[in-house]
Protein backbone atom coordinates (compact mmCIF):
# COMPACT_ATOMS: atom_id res chain seq x y z
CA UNK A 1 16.87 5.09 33.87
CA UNK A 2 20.07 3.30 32.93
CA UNK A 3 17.92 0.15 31.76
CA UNK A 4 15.65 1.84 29.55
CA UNK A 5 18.40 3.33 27.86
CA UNK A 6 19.67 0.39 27.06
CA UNK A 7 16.46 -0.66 25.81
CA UNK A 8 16.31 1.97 23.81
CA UNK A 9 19.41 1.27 22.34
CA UNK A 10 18.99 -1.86 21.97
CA UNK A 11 15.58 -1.42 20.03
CA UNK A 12 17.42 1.13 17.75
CA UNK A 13 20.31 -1.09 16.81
CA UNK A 14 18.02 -3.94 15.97
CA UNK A 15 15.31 -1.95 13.68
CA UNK A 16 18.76 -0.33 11.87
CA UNK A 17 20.45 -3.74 11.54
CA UNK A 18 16.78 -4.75 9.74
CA UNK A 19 16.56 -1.84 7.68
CA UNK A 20 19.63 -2.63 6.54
CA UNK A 21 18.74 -6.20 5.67
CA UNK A 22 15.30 -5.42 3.96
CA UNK A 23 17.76 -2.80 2.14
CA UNK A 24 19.69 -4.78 0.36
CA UNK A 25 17.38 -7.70 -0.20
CA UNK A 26 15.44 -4.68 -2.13
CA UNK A 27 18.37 -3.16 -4.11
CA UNK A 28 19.88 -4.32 -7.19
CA UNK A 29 23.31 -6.29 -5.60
CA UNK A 30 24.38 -9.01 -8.21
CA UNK A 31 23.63 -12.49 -9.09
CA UNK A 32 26.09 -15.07 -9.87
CA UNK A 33 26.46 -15.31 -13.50
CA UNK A 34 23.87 -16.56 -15.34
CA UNK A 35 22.66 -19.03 -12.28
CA UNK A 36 19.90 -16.71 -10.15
CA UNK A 37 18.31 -14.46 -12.91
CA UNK A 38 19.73 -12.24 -16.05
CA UNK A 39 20.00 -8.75 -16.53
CA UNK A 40 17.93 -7.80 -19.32
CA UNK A 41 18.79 -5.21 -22.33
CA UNK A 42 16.08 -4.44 -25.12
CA UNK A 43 16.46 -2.89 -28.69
CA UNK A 44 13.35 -0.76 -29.23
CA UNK A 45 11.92 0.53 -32.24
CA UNK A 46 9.39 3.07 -31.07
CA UNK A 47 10.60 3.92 -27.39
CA UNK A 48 13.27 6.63 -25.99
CA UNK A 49 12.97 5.66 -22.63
CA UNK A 50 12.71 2.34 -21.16
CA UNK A 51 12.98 0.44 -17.82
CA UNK A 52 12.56 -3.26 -16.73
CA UNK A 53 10.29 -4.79 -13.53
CA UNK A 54 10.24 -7.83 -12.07
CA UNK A 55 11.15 -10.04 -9.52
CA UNK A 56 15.17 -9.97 -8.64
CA UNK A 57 17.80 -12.60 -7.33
CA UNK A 58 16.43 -11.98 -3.48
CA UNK A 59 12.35 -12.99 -4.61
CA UNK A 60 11.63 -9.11 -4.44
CA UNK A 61 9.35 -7.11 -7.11
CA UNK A 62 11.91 -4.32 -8.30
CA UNK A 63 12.23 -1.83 -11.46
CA UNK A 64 15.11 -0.63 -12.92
CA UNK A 65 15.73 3.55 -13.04
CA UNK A 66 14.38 4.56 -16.59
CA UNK A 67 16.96 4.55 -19.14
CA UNK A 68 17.65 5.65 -22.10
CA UNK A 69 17.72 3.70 -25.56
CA UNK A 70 19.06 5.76 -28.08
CA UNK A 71 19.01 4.63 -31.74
CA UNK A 72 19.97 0.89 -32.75
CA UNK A 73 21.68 -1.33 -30.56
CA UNK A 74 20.62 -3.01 -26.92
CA UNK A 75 20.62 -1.06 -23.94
CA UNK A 76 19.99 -1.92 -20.08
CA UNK A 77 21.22 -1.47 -17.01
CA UNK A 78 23.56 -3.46 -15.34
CA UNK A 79 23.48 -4.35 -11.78
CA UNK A 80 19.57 -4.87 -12.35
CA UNK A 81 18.92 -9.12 -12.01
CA UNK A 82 15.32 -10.63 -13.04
CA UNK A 83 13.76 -13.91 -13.35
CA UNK A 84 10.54 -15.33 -14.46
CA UNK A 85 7.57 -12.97 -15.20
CA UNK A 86 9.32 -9.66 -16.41
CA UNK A 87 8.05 -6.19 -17.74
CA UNK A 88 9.26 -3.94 -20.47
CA UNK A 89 8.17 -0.41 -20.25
CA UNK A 90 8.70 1.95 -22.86
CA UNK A 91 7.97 5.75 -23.73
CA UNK A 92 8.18 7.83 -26.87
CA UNK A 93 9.34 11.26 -25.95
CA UNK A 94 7.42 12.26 -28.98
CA UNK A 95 3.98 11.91 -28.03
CA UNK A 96 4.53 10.39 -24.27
CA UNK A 97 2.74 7.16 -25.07
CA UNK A 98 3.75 4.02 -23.10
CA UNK A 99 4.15 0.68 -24.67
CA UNK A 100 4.93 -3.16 -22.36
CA UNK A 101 5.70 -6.40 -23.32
CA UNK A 102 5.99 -8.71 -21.16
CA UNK A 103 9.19 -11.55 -21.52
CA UNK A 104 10.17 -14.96 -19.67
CA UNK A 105 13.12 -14.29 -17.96
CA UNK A 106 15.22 -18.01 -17.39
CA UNK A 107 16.52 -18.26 -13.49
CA UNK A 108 19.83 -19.99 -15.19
CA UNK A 109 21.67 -19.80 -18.95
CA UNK A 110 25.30 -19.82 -20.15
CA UNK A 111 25.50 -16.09 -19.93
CA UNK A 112 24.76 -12.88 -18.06
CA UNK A 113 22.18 -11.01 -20.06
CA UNK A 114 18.92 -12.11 -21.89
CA UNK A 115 18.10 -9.62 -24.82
CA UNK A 116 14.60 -8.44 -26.01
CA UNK A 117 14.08 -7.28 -29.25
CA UNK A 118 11.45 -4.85 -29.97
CA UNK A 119 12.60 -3.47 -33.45
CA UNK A 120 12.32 -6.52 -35.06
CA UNK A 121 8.37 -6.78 -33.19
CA UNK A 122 7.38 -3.62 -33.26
CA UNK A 123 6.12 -3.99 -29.96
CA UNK A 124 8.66 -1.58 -27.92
């Protein structure tokens, strides 16, 4: 009785202690600057809403939340680390229509953030 407890316990521990590793290979977490991926911001000419997928620091396929991208300007969402193949999604509230591009994201650079601009495109 004693034994399977322990087994038990011992089972439990080691499937939380992997949930919590798959957890944060999954999540956001941070890169070092401008050395395993960027964070990307967009300027948008037709979307309200936008978010970014791709693969992060850790090799793992994520998307950011949706955000918003009100008037001019970039927007993005920091915490949120790509690199290579990346997606674009946006929506116009208007009419609910979705529009993607998709962008090159460098592993390294100088900086922090790579910047997409879809106003001067007209493709987001």
């Amino acid at each position: 009785m004693k034994l399977q407890r322990s087994i038990r316990t011992t089972i439990g521990v080691s499937a939380a202690a992997l949930a919590a590793a798959t957890g944060v290979m999954a999540s956001s977490g941070s890169a070092s600057a401008g050395s395993n991926g960027q964070q990307v911001r967009v300027s948008t000419y037709y979307s309200d809403y936008a978010r970014v997928c791709g693969v992060n620091q850790h090799g793992v396929h994520v998307c950011t939340p949706w955000f918003d991208t009100p008037g001019s300007g970039y927007h993005g969402q920091t915490g949120w680390w790509f690199k290579g193949r990346t997606t674009i999604e946006g929506v116009n509230a208007d009419n609910g229509q979705h529009r993607k591009v998709t962008i090159s994201v460098p592993v390294s650079q100088s900086g922090d953030w790579v910047s997409y601009n879809g106003r001067s495109s007209r493709t987001l």
